[in-house]
N, C-alpha and C. Protein backbone atom coordinates (compact mmCIF):
# COMPACT_ATOMS: atom_id res chain seq x y z
N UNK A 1 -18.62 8.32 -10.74
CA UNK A 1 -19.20 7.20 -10.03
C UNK A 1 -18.07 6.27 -9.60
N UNK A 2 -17.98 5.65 -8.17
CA UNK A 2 -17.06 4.87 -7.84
C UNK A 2 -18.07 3.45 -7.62
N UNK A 3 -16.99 2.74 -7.77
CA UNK A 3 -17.42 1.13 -7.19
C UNK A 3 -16.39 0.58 -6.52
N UNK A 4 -17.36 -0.37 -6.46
CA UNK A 4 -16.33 -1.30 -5.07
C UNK A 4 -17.06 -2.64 -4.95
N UNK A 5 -15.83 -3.63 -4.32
CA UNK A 5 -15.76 -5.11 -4.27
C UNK A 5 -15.25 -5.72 -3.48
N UNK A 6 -15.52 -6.67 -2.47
CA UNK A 6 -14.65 -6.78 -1.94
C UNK A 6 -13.40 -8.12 -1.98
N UNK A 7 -12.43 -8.49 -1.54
CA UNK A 7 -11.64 -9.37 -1.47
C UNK A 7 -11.33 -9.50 0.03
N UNK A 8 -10.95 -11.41 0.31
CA UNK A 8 -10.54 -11.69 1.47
C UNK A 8 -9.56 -12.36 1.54
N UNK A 9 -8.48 -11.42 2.65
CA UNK A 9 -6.96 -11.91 2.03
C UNK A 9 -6.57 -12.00 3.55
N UNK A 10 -5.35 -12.53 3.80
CA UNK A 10 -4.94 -12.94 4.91
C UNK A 10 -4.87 -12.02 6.05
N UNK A 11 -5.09 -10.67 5.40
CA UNK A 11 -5.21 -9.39 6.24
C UNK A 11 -6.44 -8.96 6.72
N UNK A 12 -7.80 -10.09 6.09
CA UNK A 12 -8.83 -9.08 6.67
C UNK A 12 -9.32 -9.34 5.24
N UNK A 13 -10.52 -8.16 4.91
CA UNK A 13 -11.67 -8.50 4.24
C UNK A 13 -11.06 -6.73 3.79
N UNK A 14 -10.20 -6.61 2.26
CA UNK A 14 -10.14 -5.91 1.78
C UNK A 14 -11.10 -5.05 1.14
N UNK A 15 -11.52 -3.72 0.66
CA UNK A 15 -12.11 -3.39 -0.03
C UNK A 15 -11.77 -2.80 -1.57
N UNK A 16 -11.73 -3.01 -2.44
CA UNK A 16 -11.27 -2.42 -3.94
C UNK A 16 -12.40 -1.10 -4.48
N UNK A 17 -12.07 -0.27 -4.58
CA UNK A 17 -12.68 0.67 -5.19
C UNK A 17 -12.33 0.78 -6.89
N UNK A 18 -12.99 1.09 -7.54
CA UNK A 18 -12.52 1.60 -9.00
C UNK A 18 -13.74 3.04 -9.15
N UNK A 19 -12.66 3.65 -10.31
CA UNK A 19 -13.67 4.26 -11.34
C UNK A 19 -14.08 4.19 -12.62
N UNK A 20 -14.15 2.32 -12.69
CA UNK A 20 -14.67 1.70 -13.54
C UNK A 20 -13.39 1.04 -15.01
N UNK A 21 -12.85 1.72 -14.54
CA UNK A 21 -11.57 1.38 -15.77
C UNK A 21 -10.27 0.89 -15.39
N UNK A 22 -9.76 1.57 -13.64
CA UNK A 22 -8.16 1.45 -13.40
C UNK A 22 -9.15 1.68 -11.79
N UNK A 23 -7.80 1.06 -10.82
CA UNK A 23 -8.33 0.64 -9.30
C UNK A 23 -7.73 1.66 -8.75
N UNK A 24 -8.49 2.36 -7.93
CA UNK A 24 -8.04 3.57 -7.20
C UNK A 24 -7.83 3.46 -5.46
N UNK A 25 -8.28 2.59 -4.93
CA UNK A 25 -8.51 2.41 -4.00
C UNK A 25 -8.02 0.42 -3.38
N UNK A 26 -7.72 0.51 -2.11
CA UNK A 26 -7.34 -0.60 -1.20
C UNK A 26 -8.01 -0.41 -0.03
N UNK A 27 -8.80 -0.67 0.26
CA UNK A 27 -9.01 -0.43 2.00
C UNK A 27 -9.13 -1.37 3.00
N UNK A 28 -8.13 -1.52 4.18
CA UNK A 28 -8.39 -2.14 4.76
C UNK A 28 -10.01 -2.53 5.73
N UNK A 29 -10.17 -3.13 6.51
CA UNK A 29 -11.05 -2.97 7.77
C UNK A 29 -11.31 -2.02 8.24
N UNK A 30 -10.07 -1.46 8.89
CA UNK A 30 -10.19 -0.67 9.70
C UNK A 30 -9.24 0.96 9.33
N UNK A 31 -9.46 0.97 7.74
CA UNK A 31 -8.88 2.50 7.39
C UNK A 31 -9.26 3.32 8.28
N UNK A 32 -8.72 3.96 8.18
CA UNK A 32 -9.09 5.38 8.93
C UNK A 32 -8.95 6.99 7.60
N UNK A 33 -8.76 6.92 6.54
CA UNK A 33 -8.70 7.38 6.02
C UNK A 33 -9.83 8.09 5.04
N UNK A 34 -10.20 6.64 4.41
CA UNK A 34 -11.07 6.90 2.92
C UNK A 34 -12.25 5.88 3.53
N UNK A 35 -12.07 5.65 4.50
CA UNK A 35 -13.83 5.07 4.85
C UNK A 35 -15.35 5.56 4.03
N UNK A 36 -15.11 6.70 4.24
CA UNK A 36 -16.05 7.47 3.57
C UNK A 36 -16.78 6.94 2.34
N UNK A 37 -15.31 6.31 1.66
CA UNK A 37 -15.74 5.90 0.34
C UNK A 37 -15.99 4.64 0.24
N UNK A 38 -15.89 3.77 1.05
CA UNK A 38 -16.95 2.71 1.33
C UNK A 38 -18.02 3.00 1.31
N UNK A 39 -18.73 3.60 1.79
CA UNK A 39 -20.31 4.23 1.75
C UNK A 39 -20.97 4.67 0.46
N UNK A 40 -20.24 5.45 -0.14
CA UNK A 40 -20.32 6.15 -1.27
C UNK A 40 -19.96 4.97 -2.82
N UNK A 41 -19.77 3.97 -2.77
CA UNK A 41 -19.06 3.30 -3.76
C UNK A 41 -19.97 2.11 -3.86
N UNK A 42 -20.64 2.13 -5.52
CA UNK A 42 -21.34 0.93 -5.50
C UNK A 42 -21.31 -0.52 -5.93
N UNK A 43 -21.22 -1.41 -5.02
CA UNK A 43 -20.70 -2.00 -5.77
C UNK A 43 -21.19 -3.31 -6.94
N UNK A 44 -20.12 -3.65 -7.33
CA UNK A 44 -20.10 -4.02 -8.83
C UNK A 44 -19.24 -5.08 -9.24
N UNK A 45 -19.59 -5.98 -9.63
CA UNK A 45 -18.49 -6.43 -11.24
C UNK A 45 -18.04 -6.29 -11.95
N UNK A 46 -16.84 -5.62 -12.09
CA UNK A 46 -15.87 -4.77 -13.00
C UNK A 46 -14.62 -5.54 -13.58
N UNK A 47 -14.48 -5.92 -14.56
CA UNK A 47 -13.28 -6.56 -15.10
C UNK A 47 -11.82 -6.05 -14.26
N UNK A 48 -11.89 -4.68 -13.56
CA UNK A 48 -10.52 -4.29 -12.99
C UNK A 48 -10.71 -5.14 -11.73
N UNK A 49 -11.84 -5.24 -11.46
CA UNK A 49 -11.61 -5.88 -9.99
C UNK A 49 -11.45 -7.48 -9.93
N UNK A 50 -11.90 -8.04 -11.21
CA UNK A 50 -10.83 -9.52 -11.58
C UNK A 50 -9.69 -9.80 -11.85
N UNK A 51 -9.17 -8.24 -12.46
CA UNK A 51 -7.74 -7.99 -12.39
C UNK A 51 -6.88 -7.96 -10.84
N UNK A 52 -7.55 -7.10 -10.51
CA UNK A 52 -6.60 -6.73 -9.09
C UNK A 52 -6.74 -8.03 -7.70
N UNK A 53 -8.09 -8.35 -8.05
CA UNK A 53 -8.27 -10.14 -7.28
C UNK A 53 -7.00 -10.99 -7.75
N UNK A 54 -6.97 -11.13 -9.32
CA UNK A 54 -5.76 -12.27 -9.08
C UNK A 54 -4.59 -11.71 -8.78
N UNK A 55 -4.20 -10.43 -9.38
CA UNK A 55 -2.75 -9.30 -9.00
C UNK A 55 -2.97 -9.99 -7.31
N UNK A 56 -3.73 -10.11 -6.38
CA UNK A 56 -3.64 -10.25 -4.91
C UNK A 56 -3.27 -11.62 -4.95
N UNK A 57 -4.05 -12.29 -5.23
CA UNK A 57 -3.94 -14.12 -5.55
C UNK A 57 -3.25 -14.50 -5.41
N UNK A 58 -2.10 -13.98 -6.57
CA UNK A 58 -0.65 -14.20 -6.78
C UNK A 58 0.17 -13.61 -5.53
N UNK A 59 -0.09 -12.56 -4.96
CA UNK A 59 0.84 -11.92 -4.46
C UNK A 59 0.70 -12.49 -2.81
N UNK A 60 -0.20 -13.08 -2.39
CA UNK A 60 -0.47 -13.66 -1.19
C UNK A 60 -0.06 -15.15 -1.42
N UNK A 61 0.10 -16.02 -2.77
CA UNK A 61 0.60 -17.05 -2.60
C UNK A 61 2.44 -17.00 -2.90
N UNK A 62 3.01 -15.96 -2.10
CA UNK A 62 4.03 -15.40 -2.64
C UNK A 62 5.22 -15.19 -4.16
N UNK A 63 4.26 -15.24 -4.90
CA UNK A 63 4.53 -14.99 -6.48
C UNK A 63 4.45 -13.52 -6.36
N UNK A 64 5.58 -13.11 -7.33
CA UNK A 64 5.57 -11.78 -7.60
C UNK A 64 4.87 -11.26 -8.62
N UNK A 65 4.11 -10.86 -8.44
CA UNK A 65 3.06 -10.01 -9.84
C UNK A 65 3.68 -8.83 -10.16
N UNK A 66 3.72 -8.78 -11.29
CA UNK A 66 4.17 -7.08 -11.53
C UNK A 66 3.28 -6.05 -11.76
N UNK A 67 3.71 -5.00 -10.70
CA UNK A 67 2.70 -3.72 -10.94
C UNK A 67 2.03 -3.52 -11.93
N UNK A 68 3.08 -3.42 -13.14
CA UNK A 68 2.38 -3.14 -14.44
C UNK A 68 1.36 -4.23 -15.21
N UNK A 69 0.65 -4.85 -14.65
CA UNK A 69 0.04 -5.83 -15.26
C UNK A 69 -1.67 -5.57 -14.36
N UNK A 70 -1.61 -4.32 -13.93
CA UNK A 70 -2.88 -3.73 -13.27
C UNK A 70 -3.06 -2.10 -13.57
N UNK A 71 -4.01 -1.56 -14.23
CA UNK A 71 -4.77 -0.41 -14.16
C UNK A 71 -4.84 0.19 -12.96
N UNK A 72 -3.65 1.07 -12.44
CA UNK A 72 -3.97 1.76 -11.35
C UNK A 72 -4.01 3.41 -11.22
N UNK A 73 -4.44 4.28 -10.75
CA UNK A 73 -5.04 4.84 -10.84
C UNK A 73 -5.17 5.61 -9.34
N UNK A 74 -3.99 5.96 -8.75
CA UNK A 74 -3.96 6.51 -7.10
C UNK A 74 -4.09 8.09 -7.39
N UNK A 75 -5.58 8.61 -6.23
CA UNK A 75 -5.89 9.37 -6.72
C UNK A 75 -4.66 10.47 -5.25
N UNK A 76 -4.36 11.21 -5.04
CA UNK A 76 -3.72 12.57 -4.85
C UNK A 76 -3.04 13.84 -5.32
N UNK A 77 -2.26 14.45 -3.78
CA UNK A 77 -1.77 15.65 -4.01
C UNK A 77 -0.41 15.32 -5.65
N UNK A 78 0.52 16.21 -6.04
CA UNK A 78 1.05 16.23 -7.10
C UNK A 78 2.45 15.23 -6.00
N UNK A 79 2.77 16.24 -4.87
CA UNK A 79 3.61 15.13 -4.33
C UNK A 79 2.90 13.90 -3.39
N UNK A 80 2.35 13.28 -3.16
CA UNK A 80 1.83 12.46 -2.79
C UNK A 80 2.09 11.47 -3.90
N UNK A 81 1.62 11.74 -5.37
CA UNK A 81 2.06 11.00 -6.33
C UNK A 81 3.33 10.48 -6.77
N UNK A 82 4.41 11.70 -6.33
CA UNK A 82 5.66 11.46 -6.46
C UNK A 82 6.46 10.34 -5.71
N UNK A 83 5.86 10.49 -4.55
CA UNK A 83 6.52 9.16 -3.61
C UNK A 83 5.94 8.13 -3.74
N UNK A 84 4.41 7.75 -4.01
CA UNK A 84 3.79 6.76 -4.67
C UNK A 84 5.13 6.35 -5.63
N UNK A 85 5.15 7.02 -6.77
CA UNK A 85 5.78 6.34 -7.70
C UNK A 85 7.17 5.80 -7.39
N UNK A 86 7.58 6.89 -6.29
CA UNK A 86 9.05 5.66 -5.77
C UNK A 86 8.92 4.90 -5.03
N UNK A 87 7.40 4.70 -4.18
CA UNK A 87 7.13 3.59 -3.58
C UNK A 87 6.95 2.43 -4.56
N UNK A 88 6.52 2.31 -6.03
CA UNK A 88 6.29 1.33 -7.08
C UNK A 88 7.67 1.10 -6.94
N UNK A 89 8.57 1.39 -6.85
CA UNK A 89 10.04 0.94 -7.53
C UNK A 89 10.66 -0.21 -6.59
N UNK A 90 10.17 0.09 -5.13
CA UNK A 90 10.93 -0.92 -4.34
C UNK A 90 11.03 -2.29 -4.32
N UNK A 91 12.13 -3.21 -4.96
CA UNK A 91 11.71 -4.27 -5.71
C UNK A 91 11.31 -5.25 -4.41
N UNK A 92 10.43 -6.47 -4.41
CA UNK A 92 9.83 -7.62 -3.70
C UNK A 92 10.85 -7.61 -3.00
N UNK A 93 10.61 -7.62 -1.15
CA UNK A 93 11.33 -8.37 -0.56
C UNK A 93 12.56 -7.36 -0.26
N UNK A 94 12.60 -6.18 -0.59
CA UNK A 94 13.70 -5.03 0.54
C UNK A 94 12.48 -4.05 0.81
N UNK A 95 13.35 -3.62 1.58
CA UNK A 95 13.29 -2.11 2.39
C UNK A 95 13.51 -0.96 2.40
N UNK A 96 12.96 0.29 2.03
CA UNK A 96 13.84 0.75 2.31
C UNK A 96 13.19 2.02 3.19
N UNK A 97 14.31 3.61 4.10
CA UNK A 97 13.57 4.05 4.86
C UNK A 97 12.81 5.69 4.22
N UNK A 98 11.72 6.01 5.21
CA UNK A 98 11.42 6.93 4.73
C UNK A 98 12.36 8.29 4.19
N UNK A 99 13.86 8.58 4.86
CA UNK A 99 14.51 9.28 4.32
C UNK A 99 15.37 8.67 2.67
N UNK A 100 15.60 7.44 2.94
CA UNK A 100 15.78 6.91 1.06
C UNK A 100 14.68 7.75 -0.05
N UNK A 101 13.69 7.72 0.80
CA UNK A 101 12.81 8.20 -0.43
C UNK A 101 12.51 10.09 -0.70
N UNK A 102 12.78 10.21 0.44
CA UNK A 102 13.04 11.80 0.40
C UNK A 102 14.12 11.99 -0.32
N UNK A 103 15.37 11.13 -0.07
CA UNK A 103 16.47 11.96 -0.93
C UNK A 103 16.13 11.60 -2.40
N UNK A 104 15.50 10.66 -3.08
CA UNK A 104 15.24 10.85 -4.29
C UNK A 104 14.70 11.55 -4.51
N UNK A 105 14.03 12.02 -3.61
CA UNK A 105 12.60 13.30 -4.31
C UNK A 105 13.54 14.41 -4.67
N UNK A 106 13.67 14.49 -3.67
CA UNK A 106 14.84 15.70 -3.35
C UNK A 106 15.54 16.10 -2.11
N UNK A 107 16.80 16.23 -2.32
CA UNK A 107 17.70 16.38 -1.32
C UNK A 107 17.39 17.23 0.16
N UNK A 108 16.47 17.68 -0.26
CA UNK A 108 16.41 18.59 1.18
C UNK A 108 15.23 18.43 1.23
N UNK A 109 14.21 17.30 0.90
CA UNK A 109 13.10 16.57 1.29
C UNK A 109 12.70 16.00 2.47
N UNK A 110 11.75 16.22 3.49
CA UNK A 110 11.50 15.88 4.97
C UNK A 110 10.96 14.52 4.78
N UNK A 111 11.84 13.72 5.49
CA UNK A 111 11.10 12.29 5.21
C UNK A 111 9.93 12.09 6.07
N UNK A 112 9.59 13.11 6.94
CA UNK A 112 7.97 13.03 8.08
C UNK A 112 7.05 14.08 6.65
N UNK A 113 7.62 14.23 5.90
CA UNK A 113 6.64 14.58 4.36
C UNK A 113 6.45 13.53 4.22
N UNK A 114 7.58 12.34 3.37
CA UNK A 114 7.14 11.28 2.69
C UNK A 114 6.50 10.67 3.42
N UNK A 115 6.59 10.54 5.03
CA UNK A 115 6.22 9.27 5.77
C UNK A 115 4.38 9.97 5.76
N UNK A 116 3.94 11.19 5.47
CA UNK A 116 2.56 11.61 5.44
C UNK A 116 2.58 10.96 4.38
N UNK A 117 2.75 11.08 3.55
CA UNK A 117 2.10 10.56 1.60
C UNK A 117 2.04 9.35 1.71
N UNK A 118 2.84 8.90 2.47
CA UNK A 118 2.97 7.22 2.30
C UNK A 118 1.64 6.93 2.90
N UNK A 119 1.39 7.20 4.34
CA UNK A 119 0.32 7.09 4.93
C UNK A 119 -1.37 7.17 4.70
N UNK A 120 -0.75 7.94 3.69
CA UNK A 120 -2.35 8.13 2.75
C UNK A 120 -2.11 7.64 1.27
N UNK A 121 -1.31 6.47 1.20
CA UNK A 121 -1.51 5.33 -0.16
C UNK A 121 -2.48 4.86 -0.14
N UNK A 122 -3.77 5.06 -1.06
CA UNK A 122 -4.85 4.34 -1.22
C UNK A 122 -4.81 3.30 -2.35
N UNK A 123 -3.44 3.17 -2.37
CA UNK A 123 -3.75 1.45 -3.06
C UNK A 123 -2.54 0.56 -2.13
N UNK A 124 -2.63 0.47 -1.06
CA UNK A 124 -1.34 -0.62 -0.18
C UNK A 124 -1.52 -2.16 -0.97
N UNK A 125 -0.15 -2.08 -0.66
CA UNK A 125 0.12 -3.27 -0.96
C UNK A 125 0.47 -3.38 -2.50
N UNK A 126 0.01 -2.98 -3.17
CA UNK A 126 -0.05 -3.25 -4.68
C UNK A 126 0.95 -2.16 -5.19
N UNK A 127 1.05 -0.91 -4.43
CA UNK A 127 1.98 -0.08 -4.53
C UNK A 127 2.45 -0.06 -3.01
N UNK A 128 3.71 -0.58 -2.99
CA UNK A 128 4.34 -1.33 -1.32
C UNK A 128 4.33 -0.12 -0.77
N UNK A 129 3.83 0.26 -0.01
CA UNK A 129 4.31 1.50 1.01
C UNK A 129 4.64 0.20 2.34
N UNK A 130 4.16 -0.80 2.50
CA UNK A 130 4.65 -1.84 3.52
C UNK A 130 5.96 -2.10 3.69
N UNK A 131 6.89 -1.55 2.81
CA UNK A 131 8.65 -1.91 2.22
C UNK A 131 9.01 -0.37 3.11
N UNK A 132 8.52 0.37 3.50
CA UNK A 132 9.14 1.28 3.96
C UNK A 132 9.26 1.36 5.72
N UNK A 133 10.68 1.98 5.77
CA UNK A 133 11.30 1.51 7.77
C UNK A 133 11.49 3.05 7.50
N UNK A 134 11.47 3.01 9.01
CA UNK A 134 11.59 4.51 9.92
C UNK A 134 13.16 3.98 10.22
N UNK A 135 14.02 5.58 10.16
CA UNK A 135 15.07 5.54 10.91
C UNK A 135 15.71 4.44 12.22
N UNK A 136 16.48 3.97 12.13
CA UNK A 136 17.08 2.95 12.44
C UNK A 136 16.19 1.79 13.16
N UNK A 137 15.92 1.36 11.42
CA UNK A 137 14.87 0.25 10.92
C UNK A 137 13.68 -0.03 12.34
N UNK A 138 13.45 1.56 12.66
CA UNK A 138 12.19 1.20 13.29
C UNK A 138 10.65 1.03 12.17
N UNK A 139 10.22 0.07 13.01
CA UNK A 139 8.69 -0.33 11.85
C UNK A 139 7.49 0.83 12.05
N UNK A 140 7.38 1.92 11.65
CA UNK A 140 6.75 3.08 11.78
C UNK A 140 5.38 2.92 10.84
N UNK A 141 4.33 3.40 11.27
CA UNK A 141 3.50 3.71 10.48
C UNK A 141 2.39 2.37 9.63
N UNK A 142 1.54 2.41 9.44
CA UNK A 142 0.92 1.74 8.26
C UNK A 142 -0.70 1.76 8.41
N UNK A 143 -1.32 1.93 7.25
CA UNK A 143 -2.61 2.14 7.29
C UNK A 143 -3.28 1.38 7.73
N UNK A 144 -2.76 0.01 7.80
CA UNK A 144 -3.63 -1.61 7.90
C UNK A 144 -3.19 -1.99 9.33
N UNK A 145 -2.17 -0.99 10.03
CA UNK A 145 -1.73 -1.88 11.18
C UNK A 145 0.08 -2.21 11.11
N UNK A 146 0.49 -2.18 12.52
CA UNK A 146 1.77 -2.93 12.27
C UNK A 146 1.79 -4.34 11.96
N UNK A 147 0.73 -4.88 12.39
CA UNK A 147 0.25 -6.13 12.34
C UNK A 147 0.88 -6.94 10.87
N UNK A 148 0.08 -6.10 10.41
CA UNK A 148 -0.23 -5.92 8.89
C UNK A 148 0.93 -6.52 8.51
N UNK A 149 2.01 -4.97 8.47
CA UNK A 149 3.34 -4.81 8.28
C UNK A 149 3.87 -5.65 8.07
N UNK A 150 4.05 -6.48 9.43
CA UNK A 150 4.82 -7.19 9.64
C UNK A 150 4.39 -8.50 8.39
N UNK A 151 3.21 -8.56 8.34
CA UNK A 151 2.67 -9.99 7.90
C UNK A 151 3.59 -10.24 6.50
N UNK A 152 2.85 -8.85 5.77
CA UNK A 152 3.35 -8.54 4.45
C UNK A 152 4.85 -8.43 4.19
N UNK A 153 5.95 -8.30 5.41
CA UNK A 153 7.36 -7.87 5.14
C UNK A 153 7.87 -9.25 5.01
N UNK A 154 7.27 -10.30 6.24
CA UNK A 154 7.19 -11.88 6.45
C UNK A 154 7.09 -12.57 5.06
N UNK A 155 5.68 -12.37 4.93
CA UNK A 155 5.51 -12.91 3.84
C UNK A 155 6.74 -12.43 1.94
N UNK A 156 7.11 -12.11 1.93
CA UNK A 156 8.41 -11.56 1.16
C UNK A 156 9.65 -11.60 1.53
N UNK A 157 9.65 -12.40 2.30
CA UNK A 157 10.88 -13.20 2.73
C UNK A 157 11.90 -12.14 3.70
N UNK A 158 11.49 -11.45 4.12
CA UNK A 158 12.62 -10.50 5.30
C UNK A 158 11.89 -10.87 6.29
N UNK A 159 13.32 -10.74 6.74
CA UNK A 159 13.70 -11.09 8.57
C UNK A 159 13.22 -9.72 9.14
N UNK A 160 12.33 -9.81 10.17
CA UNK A 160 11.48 -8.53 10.51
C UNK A 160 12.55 -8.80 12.06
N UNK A 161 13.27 -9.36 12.20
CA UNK A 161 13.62 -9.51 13.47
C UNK A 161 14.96 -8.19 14.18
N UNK A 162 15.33 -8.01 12.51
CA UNK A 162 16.45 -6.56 12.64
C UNK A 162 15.40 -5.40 12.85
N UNK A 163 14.23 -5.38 12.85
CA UNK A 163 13.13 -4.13 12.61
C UNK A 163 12.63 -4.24 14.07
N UNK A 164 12.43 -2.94 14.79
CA UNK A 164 11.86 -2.46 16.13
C UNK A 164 10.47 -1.87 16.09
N UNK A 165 9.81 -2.69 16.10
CA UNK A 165 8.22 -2.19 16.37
C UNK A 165 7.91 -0.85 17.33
N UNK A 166 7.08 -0.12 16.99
CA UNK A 166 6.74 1.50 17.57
C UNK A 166 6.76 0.96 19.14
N UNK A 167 7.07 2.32 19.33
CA UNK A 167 7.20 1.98 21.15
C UNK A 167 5.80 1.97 21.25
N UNK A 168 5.40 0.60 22.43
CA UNK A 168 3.98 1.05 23.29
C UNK A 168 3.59 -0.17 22.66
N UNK A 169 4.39 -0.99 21.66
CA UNK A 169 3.40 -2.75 20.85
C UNK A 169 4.09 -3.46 21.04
């Protein structure tokens, strides 16, 4: 059984999913991903989702919350998880690009792999996939929008002004 709650943050009218114990889910407005599970998710009052409300609280009044102080719970593939977890590492306020994170995985890792896994983070924000630049610091990709991106890179104190928005915005 999933649930869900929602929160309203400077991005829009988030959605939180759980499976009752640890938060599995972020969804923006306009996912395109896990919509589905909006539908399917009932929702509820769950102590995780008072957790992950103030984990946001804090993190939108630019205080750094630390990951570890939230039950999370991102559900995917085995590598999908892997870059998740080097997406947790990127500390507040850098960058870094999708090939940084391939070469940790592994050296002969396709960073248009990582830049898929990243793309399907169903917990943004809380696990930064927003900290990650495309090859010569173009702003590539994001579930919520470049919009988004940008808001969240802003808000954490980088200069988005060295970063080149996707051709065509």
């Amino acid at each position: 059984m999933l649930y869900k709650s929602y929160y309203k943050s400077p991005l829009g009218i988030l959605t939180l999913i759980s499976d009752k114990d640890t938060l599995n889910y972020i969804l923006f407005e306009n996912d395109r991903f896990y919509e589905s599970l909006k539908a399917k998710a009932i929702e509820k009052d769950l102590k995780i989702f008072k957790q992950a409300k103030n984990w946001l609280d804090k993190y939108f009044k630019g205080q750094k919350p630390n990951i570890d102080d939230i039950k999370i719970k991102p559900k995917g593939t085995i590598f999908q998880i892997k870059v998740w977890n080097v997406l947790k590492t990127i500390p507040y306020g850098k960058v870094v690009t999708y090939g940084d994170i391939a070469k940790k995985i592994n050296s002969k890792m396709s960073s248009r792999a990582v830049g898929s896994a990243n793309a399907h983070n169903p917990i943004p924000i809380i696990i930064p996939c927003h900290r990650v630049v495309g090859a010569n610091n173009n702003l590539t990709g994001y579930s919520g929008g470049i919009e988004n991106k940008i808001k969240l890179l802003k808000l954490e104190g980088i200069d988005i002004e060295k970063y080149k928005p996707p051709k065509g915005e």
